[in-house]
C-alpha atoms as a PDB file:
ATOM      1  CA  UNK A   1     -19.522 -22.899 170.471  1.00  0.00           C
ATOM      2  CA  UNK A   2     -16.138 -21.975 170.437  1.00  0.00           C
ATOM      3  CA  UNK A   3     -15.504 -17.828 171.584  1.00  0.00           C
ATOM      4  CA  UNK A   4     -13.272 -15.686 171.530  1.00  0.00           C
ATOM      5  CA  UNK A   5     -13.237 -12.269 173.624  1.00  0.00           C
ATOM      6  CA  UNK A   6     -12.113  -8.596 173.393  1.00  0.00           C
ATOM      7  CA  UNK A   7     -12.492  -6.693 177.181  1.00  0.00           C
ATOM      8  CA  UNK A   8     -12.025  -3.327 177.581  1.00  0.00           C
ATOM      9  CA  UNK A   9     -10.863  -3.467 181.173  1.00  0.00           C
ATOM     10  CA  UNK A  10     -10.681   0.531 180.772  1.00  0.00           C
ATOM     11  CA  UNK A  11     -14.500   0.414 180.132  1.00  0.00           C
ATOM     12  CA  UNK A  12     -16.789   2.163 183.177  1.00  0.00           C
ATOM     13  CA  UNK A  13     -18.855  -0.583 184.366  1.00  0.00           C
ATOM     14  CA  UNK A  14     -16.749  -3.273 183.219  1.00  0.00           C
ATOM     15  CA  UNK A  15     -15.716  -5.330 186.652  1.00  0.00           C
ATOM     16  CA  UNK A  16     -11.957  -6.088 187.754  1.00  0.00           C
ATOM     17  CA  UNK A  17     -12.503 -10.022 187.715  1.00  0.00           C
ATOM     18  CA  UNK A  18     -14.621  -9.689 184.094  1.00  0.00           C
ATOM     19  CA  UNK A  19     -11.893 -11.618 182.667  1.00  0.00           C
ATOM     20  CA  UNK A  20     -12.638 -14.985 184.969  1.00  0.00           C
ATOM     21  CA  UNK A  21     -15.956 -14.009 184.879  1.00  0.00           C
ATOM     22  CA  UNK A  22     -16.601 -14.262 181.549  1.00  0.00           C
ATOM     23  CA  UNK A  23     -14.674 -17.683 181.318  1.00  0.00           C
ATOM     24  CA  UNK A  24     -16.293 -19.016 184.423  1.00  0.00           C
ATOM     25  CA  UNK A  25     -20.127 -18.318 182.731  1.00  0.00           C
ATOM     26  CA  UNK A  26     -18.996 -19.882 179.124  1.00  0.00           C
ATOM     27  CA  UNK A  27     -17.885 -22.732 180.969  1.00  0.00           C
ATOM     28  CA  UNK A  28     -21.233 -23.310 182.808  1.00  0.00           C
ATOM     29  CA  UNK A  29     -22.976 -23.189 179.600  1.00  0.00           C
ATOM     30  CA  UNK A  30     -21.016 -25.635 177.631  1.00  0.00           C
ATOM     31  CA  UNK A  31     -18.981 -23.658 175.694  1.00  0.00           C
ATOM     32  CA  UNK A  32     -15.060 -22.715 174.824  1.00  0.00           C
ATOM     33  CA  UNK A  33     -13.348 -19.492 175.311  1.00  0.00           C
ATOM     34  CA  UNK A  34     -10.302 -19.928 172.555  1.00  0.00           C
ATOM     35  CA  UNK A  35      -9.039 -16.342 172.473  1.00  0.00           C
ATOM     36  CA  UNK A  36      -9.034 -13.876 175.083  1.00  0.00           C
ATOM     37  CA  UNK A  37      -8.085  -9.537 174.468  1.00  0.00           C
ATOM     38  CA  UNK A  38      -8.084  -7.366 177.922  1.00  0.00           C
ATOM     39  CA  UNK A  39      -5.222  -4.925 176.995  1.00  0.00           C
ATOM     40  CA  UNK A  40      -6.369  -1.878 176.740  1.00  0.00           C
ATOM     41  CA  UNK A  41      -3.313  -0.705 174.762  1.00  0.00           C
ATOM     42  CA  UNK A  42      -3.325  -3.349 172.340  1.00  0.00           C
ATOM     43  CA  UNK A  43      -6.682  -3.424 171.814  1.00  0.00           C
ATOM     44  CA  UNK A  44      -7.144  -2.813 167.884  1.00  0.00           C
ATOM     45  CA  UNK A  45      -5.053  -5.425 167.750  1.00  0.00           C
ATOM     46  CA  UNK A  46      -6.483  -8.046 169.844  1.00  0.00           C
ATOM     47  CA  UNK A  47      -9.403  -7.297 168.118  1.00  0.00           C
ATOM     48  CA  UNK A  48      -7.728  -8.057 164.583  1.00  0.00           C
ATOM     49  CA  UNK A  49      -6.707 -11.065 166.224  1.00  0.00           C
ATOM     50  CA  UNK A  50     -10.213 -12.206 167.453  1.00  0.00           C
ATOM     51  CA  UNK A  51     -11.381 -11.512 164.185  1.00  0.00           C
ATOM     52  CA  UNK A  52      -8.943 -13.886 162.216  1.00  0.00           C
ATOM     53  CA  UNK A  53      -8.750 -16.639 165.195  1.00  0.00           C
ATOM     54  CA  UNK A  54     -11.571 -18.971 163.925  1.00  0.00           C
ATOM     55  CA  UNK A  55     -13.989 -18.757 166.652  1.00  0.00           C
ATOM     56  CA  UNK A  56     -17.476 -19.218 165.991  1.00  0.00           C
ATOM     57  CA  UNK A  57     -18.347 -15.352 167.335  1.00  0.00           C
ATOM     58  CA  UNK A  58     -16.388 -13.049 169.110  1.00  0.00           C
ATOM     59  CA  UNK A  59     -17.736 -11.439 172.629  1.00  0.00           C
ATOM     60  CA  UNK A  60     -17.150  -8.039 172.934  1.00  0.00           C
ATOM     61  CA  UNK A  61     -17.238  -6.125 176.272  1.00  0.00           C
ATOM     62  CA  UNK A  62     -16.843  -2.604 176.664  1.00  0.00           C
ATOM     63  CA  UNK A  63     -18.130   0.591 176.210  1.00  0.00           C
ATOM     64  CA  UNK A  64     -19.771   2.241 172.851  1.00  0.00           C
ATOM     65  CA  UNK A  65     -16.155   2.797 171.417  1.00  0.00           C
ATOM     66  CA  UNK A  66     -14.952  -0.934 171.522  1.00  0.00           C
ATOM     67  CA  UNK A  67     -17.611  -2.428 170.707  1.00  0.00           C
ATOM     68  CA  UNK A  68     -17.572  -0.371 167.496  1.00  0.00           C
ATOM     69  CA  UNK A  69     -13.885  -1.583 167.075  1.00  0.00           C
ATOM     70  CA  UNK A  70     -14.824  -5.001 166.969  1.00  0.00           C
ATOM     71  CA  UNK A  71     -17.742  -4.883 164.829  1.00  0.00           C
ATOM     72  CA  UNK A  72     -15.757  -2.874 162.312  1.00  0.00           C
ATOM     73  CA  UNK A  73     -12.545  -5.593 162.415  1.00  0.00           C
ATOM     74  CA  UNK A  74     -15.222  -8.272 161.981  1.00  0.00           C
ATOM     75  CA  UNK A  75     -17.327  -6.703 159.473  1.00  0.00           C
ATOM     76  CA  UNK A  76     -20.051  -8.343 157.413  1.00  0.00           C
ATOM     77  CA  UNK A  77     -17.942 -11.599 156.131  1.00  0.00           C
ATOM     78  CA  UNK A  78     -16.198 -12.548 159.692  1.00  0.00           C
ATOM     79  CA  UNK A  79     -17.348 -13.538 162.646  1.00  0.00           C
ATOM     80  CA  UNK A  80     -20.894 -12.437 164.859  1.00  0.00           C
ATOM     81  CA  UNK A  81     -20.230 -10.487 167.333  1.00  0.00           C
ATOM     82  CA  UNK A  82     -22.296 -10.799 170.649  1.00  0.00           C
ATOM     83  CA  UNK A  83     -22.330  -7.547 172.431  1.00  0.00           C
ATOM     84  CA  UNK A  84     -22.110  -6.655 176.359  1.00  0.00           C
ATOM     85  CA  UNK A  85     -22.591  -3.419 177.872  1.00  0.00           C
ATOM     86  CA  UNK A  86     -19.562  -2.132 179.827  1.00  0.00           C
ATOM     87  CA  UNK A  87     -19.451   1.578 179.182  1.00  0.00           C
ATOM     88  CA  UNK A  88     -21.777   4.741 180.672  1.00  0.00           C
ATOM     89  CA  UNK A  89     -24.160   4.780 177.568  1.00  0.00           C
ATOM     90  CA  UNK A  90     -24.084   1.654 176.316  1.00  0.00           C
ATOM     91  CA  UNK A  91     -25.816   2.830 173.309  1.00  0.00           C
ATOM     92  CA  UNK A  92     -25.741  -0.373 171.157  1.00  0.00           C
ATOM     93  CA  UNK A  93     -26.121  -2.803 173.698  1.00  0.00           C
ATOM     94  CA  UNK A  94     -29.551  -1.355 173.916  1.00  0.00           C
ATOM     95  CA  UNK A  95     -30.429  -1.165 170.298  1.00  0.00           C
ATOM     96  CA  UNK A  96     -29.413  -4.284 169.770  1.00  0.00           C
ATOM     97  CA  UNK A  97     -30.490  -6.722 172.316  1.00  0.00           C
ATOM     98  CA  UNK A  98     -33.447  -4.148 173.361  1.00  0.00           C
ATOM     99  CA  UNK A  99     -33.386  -3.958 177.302  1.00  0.00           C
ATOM    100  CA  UNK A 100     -30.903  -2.853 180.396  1.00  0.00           C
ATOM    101  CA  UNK A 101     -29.960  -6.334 181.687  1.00  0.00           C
ATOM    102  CA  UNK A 102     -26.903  -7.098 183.006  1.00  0.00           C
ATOM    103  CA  UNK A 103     -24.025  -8.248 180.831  1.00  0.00           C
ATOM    104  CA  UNK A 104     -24.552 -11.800 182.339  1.00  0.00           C
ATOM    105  CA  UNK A 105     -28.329 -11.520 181.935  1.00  0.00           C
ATOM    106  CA  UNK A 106     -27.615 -10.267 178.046  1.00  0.00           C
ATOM    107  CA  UNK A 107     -25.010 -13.223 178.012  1.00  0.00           C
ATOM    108  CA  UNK A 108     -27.355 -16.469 179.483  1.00  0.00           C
ATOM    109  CA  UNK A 109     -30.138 -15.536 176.979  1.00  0.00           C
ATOM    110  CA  UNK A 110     -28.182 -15.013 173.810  1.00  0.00           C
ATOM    111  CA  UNK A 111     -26.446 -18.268 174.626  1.00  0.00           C
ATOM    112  CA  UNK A 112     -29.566 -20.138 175.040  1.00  0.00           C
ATOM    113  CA  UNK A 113     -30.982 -19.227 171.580  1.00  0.00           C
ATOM    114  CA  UNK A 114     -28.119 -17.630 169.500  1.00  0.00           C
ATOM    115  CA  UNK A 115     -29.749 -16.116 166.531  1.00  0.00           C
ATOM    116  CA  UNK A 116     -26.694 -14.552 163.852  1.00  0.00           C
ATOM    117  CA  UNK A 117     -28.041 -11.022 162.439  1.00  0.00           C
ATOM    118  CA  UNK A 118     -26.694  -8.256 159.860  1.00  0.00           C
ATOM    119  CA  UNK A 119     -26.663  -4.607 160.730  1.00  0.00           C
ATOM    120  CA  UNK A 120     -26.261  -1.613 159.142  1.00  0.00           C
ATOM    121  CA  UNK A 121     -24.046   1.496 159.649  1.00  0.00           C
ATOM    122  CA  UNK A 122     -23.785   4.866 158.649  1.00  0.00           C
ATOM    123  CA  UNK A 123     -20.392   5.994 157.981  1.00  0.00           C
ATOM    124  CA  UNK A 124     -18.719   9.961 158.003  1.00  0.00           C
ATOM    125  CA  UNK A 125     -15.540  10.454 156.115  1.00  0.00           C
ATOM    126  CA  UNK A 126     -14.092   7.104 156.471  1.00  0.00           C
ATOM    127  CA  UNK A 127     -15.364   6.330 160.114  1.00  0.00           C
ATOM    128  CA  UNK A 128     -18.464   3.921 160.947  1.00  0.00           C
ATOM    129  CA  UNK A 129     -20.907   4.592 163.508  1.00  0.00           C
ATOM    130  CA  UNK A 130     -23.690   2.136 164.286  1.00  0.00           C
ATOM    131  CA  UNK A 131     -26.361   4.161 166.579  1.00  0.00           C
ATOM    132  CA  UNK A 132     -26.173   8.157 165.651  1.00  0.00           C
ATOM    133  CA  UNK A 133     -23.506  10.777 164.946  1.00  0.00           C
ATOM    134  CA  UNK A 134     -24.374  14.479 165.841  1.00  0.00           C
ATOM    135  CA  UNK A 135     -22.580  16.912 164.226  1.00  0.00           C
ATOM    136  CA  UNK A 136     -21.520  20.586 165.296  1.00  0.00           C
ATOM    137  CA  UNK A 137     -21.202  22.915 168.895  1.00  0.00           C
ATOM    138  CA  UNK A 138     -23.921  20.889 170.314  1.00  0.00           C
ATOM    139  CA  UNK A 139     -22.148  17.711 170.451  1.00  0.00           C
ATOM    140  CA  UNK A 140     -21.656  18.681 173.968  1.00  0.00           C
ATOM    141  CA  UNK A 141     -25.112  17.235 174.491  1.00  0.00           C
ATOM    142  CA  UNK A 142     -23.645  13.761 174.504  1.00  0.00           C
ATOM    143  CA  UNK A 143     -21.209  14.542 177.819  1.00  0.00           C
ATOM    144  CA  UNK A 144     -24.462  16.952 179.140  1.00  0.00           C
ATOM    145  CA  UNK A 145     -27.178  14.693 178.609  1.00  0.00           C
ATOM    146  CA  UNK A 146     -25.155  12.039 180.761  1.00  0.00           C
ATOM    147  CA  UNK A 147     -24.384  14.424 183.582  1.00  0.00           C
ATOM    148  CA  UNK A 148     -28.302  15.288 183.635  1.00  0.00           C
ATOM    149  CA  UNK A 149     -29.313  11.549 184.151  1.00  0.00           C
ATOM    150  CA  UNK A 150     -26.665  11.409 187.195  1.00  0.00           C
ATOM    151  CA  UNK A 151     -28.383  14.286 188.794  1.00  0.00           C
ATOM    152  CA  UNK A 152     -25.057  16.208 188.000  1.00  0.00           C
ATOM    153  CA  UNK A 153     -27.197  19.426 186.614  1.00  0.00           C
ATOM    154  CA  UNK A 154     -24.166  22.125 187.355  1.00  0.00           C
ATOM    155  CA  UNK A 155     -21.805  19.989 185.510  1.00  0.00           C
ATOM    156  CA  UNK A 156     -23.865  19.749 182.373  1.00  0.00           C
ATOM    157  CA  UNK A 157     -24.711  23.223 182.159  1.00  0.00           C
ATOM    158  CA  UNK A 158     -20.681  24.069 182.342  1.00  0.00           C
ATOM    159  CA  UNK A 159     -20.678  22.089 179.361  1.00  0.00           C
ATOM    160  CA  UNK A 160     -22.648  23.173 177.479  1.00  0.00           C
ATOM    161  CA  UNK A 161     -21.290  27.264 178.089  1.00  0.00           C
ATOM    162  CA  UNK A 162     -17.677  26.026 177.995  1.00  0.00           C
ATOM    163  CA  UNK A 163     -18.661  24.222 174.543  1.00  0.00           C
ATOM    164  CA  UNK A 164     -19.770  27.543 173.026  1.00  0.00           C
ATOM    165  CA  UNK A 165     -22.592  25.284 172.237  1.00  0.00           C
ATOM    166  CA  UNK A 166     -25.547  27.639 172.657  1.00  0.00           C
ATOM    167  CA  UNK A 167     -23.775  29.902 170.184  1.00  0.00           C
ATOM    168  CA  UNK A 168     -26.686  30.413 167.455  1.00  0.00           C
ATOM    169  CA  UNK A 169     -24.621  31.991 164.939  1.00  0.00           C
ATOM    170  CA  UNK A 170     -22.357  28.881 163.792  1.00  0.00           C
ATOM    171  CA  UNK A 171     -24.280  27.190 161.018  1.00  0.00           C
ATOM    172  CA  UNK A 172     -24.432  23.966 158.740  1.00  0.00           C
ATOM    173  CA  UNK A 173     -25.539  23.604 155.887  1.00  0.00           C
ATOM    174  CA  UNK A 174     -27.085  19.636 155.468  1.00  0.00           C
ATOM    175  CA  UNK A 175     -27.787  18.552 152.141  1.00  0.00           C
ATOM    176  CA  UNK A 176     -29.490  15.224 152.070  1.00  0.00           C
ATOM    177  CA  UNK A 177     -30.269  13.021 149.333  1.00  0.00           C
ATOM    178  CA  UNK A 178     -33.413  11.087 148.222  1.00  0.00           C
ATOM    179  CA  UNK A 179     -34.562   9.004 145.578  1.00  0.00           C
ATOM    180  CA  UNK A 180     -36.692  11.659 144.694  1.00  0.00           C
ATOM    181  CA  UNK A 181     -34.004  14.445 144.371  1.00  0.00           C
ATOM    182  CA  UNK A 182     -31.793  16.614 147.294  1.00  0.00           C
ATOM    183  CA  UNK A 183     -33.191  18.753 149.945  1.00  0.00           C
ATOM    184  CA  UNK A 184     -30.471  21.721 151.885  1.00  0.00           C
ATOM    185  CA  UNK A 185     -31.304  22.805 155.246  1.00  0.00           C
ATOM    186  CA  UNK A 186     -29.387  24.992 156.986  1.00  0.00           C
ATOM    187  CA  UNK A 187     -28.648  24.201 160.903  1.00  0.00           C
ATOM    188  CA  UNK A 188     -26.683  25.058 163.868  1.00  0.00           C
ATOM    189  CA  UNK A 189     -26.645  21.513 164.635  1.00  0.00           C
ATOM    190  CA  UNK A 190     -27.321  17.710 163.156  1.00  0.00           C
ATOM    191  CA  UNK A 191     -27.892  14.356 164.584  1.00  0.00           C
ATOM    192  CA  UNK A 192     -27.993  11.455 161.973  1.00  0.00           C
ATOM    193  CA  UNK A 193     -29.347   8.273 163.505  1.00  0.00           C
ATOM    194  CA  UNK A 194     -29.563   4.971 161.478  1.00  0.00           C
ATOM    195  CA  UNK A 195     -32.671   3.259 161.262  1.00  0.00           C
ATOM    196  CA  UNK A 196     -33.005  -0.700 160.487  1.00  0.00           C
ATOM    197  CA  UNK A 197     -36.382  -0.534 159.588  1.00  0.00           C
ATOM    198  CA  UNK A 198     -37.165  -2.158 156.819  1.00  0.00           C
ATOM    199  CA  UNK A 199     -34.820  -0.424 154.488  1.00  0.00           C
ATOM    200  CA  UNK A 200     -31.795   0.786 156.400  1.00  0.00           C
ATOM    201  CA  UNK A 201     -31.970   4.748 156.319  1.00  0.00           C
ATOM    202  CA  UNK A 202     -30.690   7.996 158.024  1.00  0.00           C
ATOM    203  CA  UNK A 203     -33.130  10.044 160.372  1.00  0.00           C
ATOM    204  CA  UNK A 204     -31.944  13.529 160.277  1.00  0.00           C
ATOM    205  CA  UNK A 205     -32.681  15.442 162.729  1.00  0.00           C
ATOM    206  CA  UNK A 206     -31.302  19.490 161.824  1.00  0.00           C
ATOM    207  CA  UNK A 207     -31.543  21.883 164.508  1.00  0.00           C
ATOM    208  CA  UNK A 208     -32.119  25.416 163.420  1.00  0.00           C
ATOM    209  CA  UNK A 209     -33.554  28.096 166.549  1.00  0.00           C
ATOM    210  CA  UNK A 210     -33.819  31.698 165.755  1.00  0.00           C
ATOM    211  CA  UNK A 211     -32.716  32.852 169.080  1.00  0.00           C
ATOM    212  CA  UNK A 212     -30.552  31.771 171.993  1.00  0.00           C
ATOM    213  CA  UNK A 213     -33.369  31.026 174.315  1.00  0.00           C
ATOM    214  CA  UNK A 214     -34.692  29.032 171.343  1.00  0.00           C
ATOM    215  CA  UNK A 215     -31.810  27.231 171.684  1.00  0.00           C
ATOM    216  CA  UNK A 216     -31.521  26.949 175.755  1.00  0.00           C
ATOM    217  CA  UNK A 217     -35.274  25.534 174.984  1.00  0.00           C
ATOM    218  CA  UNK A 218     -34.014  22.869 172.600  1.00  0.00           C
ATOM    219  CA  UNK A 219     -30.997  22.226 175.068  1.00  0.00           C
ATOM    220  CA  UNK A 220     -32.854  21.252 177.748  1.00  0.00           C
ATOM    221  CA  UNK A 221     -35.623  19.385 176.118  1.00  0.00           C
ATOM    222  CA  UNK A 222     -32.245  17.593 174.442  1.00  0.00           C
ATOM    223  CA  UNK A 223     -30.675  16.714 177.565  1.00  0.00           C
ATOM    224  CA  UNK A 224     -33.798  15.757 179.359  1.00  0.00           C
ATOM    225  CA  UNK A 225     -35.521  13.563 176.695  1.00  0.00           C
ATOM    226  CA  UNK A 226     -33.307  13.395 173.649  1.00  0.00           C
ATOM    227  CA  UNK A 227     -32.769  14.455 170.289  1.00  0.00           C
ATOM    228  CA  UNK A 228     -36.101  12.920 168.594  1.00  0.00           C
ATOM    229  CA  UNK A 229     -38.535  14.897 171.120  1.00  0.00           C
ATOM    230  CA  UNK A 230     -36.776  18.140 171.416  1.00  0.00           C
ATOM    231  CA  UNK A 231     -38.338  21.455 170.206  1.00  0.00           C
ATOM    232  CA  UNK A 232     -37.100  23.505 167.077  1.00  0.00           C
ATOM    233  CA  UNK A 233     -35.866  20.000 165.221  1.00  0.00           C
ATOM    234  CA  UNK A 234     -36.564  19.404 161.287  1.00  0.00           C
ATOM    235  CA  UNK A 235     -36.923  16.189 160.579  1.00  0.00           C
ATOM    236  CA  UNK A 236     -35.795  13.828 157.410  1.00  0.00           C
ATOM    237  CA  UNK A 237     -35.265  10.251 156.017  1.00  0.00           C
ATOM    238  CA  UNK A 238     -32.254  10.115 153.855  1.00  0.00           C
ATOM    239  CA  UNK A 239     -29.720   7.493 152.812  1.00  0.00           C
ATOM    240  CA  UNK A 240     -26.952   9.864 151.982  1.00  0.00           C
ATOM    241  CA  UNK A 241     -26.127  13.336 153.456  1.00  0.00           C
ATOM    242  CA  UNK A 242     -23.283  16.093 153.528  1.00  0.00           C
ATOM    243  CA  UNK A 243     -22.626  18.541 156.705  1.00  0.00           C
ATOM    244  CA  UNK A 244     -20.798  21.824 155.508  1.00  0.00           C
ATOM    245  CA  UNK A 245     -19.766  24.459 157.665  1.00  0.00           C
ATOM    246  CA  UNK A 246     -20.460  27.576 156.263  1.00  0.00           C
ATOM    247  CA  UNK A 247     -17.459  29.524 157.448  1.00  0.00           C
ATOM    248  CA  UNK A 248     -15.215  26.399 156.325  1.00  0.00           C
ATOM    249  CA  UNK A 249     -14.356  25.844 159.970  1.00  0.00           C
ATOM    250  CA  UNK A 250     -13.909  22.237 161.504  1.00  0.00           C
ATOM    251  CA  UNK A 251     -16.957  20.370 162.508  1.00  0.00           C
ATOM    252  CA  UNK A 252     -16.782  18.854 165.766  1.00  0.00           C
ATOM    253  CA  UNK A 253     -18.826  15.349 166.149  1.00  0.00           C
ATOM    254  CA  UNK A 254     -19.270  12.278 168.066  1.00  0.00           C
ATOM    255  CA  UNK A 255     -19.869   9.320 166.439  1.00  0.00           C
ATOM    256  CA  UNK A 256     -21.803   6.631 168.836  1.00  0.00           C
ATOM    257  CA  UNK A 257     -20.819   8.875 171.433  1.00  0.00           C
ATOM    258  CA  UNK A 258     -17.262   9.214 170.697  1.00  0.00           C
ATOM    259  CA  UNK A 259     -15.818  12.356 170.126  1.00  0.00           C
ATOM    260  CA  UNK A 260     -14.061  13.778 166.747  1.00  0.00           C
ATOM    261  CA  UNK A 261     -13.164  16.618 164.316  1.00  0.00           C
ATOM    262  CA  UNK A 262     -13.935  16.477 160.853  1.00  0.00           C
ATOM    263  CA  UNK A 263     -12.567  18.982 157.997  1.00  0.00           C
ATOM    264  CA  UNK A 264     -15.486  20.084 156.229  1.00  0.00           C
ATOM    265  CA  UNK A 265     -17.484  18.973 154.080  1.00  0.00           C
ATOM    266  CA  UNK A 266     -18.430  15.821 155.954  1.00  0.00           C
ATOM    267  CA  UNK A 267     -19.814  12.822 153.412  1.00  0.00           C
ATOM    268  CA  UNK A 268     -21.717  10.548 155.313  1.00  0.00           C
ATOM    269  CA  UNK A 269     -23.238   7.647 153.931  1.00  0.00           C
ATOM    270  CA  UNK A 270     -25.062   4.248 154.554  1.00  0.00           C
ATOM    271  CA  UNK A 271     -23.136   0.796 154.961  1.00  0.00           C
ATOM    272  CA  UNK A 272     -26.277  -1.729 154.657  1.00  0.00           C
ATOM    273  CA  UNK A 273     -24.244  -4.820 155.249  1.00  0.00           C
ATOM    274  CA  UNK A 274     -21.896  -3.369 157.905  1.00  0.00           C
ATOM    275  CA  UNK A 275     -21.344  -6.104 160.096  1.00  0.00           C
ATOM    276  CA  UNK A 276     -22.930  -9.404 161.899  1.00  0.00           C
ATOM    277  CA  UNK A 277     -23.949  -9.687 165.282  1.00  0.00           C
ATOM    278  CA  UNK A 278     -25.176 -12.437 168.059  1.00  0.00           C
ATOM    279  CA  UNK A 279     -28.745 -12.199 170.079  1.00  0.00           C
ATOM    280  CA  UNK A 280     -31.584 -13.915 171.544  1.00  0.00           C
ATOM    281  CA  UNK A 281     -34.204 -15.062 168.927  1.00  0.00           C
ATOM    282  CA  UNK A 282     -37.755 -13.968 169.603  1.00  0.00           C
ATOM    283  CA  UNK A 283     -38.705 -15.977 172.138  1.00  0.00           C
ATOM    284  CA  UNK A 284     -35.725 -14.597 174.229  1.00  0.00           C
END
């Protein structure tokens, strides 16, 4: 197969020589690297270049935020795009080729069964996200949660009281919508995950304590085991939803870990063909 390649040299785990690397592996294994992106200023576009260059797939190595980059430039009519983890999540790595392996590891088994797949994404306001998007003060959870799994416990409690993000008095309203009519909840906080089961979907997950040590509750059991088995959180399937801010403030997100500010309301909604990707078939 012929490649080409977008690396984030910028990326957190991403080594200095990932550019030979890389080259030096597709060689072993018989195939061509035609097209080759490491500049971290040009990256949109190298990636616009990958994406029009003719390859058979394009490898993308990087963290959460590039490799979103590249499956949006690509989209559902170019290219597959074959995923390594380079960043400090590494969020859809996981999701999509299911396990922690090394980027070399990821690389030899994709490569020795290459199996071309279409994913879904949800998108807010224009931008795409392929794992989850949370949505308001809690947000912070994303840079906390990280700092708990280092061991880093001070830092990710100055997050999380320099965020404001234990302030139970900023609310959302969330109005999702179902085949079978709309349901509002009101929150202080939202995380909307896609789901590829079966039909793709949104879980929404709307966090609403009474109190602050409601909240501190729901913060730790956040940063400690993640949204889906934290305390105080309503759950819902949907396949279209709207965040409002009740005081018509800005809503602060991240969107597969990245952060941004949205004006309010925020339309989010599902992209079923989003883009095409590269993995191991079953037996891999």
């Amino acid at each position: 197969m012929k490649f080409a390649a977008i690396i984030n040299p910028m990326s957190r785990t991403v080594p200095a020589d990932a550019a030979d690397a890389l080259e030096a592996a597709l060689r072993e294994e018989g195939h061509e690297l035609v097209s080759l992106g490491c500049d971290t200023e040009n990256l949109l576009s190298d990636v616009e270049a990958a994406a029009s260059s003719g390859a058979d797939a394009v490898i993308a190595w990087g963290g959460d935020g590039t490799l979103a980059c590249t499956l949006n430039a690509c989209g559902p009519e170019g290219p597959p795009v074959l995923i390594l983890p380079g960043g400090t999540m590494n969020m859809l790595p996981h999701r999509l080729h299911g396990t922690d392996d090394t980027w070399r590891e990821i690389l030899d088994k994709v490569l020795a069964d290459p199996q071309a797949d279409t994913i879904p994404a949800g998108e807010a306001a224009g931008q795409r996200f392929y794992i989850a998007a949370l949505f308001g003060r809690m947000t912070a959870f994303a840079g906390s949660r990280e700092a708990v799994r280092k061991g880093a416990l001070l830092e990710a409690a100055q997050a999380l009281v320099q965020g404001n993000v234990l302030d139970v008095e900023t609310r959302l309203r969330i109005s999702s919508r179902h085949l079978s009519g709309e349901q509002l909840t009101s929150a202080v906080a939202a995380a909307v995950v896609v789901s590829a089961k079966r039909k793709p979907s949104f879980e929404l997950a709307a966090i609403d304590p009474e109190t602050t040590l409601d909240l501190l509750s729901t913060a730790i059991d956040t940063m400690m085991h993640g949204w889906k088995e934290a305390e105080q959180v309503e759950r819902d399937i949907s396949h279209a939803i709207t965040v409002h801010d009740l005081d018509g403030k800005e809503i602060p997100a991240t969107l597969d870990g990245e952060q941004v500010t949205f004006d309010t309301p925020v339309e989010i909604r599902m992209i079923e063909k989003a883009a095409r990707v590269l993995r191991a078939g079953a037996d891999h």
